[in-house]
N, C-alpha and C. Protein backbone atom coordinates (compact mmCIF):
# COMPACT_ATOMS: atom_id res chain seq x y z
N UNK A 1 7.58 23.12 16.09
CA UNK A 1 8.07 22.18 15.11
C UNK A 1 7.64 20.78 15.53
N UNK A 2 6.96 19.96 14.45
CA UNK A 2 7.08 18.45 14.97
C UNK A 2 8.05 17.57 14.91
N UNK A 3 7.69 16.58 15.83
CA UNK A 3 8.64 15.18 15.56
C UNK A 3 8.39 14.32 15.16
N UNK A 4 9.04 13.39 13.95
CA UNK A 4 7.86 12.54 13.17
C UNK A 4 8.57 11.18 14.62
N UNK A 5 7.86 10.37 14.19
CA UNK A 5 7.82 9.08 14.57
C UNK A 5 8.56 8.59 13.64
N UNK A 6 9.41 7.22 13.16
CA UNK A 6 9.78 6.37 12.50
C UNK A 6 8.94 5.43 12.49
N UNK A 7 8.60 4.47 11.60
CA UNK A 7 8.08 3.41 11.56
C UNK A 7 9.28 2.32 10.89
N UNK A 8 9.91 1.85 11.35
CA UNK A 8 10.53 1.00 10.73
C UNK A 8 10.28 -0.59 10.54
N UNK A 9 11.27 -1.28 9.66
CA UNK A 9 11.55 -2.52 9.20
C UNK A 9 11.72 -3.64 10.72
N UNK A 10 10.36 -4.74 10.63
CA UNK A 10 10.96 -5.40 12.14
C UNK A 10 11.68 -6.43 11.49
N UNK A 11 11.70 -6.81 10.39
CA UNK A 11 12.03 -7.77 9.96
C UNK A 11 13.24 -7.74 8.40
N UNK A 12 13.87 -8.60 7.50
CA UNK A 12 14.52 -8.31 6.50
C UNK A 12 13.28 -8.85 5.77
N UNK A 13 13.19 -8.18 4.83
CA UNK A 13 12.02 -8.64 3.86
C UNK A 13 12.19 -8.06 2.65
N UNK A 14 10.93 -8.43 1.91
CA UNK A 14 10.39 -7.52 0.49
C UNK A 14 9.45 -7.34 1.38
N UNK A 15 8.75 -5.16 0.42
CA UNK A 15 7.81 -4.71 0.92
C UNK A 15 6.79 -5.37 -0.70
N UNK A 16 5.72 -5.83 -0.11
CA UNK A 16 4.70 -6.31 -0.79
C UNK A 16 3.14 -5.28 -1.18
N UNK A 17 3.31 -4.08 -0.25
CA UNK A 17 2.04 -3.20 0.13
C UNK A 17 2.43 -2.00 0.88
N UNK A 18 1.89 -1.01 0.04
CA UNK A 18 2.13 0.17 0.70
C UNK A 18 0.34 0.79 0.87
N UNK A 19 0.34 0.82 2.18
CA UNK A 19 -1.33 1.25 2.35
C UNK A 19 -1.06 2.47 3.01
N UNK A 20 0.00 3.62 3.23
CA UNK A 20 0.32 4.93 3.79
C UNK A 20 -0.03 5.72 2.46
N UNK A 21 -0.54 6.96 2.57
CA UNK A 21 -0.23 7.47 1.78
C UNK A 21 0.20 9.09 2.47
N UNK A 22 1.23 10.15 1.83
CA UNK A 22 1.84 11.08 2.26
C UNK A 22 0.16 11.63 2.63
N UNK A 23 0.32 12.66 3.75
CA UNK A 23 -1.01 13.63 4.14
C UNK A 23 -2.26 13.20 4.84
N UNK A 24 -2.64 11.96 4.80
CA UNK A 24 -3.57 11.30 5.49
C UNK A 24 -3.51 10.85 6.51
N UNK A 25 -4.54 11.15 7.18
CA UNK A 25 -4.68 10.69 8.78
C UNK A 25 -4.53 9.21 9.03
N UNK A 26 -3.65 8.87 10.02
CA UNK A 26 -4.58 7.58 10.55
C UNK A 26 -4.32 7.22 11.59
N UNK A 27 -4.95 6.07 12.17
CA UNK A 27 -5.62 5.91 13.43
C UNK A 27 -4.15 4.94 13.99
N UNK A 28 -3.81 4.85 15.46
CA UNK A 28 -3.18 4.25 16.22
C UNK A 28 -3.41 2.55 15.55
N UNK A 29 -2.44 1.80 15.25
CA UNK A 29 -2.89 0.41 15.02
C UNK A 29 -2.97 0.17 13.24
N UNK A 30 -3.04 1.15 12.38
CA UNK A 30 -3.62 1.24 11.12
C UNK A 30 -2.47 0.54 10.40
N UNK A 31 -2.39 -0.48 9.38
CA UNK A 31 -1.51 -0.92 8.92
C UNK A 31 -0.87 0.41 7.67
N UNK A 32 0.45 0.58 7.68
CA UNK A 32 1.41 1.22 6.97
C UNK A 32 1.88 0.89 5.58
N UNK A 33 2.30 -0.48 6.26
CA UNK A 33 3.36 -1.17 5.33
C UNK A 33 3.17 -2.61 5.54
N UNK A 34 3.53 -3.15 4.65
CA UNK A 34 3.16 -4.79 4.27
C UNK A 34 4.60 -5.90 4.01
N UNK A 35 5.11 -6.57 4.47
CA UNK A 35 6.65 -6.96 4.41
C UNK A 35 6.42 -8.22 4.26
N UNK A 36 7.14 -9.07 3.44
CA UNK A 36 6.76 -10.79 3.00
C UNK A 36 8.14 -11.03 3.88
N UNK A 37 8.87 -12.58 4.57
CA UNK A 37 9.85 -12.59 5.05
C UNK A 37 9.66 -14.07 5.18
N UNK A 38 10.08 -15.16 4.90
CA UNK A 38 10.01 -16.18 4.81
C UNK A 38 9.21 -16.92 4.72
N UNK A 39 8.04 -16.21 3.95
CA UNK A 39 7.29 -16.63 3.17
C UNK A 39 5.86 -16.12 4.20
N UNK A 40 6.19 -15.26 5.01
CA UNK A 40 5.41 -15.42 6.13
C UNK A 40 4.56 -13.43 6.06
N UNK A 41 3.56 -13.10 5.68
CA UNK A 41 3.62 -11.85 5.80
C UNK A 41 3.64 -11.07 7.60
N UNK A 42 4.56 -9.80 7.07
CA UNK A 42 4.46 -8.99 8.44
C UNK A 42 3.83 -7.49 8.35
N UNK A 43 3.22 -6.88 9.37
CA UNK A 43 2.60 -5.19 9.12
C UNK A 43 3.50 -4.55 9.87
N UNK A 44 3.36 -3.21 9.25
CA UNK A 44 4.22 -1.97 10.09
C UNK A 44 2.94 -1.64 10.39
N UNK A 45 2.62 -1.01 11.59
CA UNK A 45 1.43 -0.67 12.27
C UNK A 45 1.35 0.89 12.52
N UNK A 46 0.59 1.97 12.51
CA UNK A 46 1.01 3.11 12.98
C UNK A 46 0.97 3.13 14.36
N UNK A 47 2.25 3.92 15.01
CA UNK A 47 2.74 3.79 16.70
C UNK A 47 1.40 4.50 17.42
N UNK A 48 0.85 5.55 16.62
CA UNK A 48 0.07 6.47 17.37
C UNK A 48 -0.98 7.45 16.06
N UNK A 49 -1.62 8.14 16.65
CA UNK A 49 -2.93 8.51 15.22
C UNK A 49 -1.83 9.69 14.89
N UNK A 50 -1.81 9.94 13.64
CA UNK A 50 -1.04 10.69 13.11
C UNK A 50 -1.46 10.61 11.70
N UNK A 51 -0.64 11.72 11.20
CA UNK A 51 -0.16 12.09 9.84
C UNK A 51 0.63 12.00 9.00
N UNK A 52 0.87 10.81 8.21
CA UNK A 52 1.56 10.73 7.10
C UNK A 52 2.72 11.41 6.89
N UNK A 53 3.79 11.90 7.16
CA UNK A 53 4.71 12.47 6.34
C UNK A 53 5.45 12.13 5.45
N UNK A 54 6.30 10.96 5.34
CA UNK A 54 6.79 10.35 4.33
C UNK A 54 6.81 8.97 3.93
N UNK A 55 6.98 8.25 3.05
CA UNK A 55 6.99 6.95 2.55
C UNK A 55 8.41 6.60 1.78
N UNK A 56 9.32 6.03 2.50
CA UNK A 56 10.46 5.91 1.96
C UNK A 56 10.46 4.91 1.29
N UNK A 57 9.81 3.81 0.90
CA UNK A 57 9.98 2.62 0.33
C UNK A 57 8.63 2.57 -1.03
N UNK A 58 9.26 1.69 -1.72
CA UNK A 58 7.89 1.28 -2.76
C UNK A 58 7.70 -0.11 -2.33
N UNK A 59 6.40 -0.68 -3.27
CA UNK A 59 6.34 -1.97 -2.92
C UNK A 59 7.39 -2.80 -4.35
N UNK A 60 8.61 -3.67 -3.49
CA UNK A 60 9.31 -4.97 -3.91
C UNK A 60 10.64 -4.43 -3.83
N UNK A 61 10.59 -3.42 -3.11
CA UNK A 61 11.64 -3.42 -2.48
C UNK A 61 12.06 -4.10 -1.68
N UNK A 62 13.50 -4.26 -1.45
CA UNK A 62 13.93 -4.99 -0.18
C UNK A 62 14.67 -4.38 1.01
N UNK A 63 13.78 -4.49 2.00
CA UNK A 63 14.86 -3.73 2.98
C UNK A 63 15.18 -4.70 4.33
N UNK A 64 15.87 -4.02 5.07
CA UNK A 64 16.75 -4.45 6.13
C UNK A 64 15.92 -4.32 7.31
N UNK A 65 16.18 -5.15 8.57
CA UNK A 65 15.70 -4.76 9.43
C UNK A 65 15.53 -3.66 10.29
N UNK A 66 15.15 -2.42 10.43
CA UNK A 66 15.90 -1.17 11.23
C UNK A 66 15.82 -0.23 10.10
N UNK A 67 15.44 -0.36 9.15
CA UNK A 67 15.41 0.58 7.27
C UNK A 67 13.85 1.22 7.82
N UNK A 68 14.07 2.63 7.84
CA UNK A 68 12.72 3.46 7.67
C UNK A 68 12.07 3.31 6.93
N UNK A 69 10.69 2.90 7.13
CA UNK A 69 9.26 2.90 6.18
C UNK A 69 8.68 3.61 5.85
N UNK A 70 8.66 4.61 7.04
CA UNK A 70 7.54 5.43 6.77
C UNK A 70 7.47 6.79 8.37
N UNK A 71 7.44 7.93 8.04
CA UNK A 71 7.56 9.20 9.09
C UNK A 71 6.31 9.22 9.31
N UNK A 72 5.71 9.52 10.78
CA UNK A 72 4.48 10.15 10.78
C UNK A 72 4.70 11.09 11.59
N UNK A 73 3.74 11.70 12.08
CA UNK A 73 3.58 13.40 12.68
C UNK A 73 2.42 12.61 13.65
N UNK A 74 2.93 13.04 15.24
CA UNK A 74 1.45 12.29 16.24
C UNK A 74 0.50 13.43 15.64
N UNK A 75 -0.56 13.19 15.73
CA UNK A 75 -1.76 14.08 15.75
C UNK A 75 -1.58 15.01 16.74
N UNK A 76 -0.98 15.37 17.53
CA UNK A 76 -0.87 16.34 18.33
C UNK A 76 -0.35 17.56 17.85
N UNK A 77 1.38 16.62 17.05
CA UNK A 77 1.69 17.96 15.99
C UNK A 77 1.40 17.70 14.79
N UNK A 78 0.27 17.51 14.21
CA UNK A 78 0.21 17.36 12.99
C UNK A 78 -0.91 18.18 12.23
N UNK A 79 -0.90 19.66 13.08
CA UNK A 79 -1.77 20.24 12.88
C UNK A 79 -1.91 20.94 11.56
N UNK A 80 -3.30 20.35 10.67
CA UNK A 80 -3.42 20.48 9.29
C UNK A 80 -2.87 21.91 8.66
N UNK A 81 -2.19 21.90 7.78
CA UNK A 81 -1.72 22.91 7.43
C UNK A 81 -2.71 23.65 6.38
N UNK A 82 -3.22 25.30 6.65
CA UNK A 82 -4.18 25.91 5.96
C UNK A 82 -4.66 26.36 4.74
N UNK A 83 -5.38 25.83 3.81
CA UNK A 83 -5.19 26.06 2.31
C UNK A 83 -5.64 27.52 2.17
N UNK A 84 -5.13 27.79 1.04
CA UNK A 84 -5.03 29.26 0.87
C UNK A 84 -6.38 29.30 0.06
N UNK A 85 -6.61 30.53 0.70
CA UNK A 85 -8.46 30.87 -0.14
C UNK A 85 -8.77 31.04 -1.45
N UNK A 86 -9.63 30.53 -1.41
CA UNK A 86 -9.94 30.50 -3.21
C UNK A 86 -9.79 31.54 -3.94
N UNK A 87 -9.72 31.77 -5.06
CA UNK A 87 -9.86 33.20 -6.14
C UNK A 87 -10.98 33.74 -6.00
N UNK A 88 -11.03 34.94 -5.94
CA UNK A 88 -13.09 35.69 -6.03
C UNK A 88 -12.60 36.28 -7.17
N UNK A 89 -14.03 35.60 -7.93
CA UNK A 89 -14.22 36.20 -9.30
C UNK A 89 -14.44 37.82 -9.39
């Protein structure tokens, strides 16, 4: 079973940008999430290369400091799950 990561809120803000999307890879450092806060923009960064699992916020929302952004899966457990084989005609 994996463990997602949290990415949370460092700041109280509006979210302005959502650049996660559920299922996609990304790299250690990759911006997440986009937060405006006194006029000043801030990024949620991904902690580690991973996989997407959830996106709890839209963009203009407002959340709190410590408010989940966004789940990821490290790449370690985020091993792609197998699509089922095509139809043979």
């Amino acid at each position: 079973m994996s463990s997602l990561v949290d990415h949370r809120a460092s700041v109280q803000g509006a979210v302005t940008a959502i650049e996660a999307e559920v299922g996609v890879r990304v790299c250690r450092g990759a911006v997440l999430v986009r937060l405006e806060s006194m006029k000043m923009e801030f990024t949620v960064e991904a902690q580690a290369d991973g996989v997407v699992r959830a996106v709890h916020v839209q963009r203009g929302d407002a959340v709190d400091e410590g408010d989940v952004l966004v789940d990821l899966a490290p790449l370690a457990d985020a091993a792609p799950q197998a699509a089922a084989p095509a139809p043979r005609a």
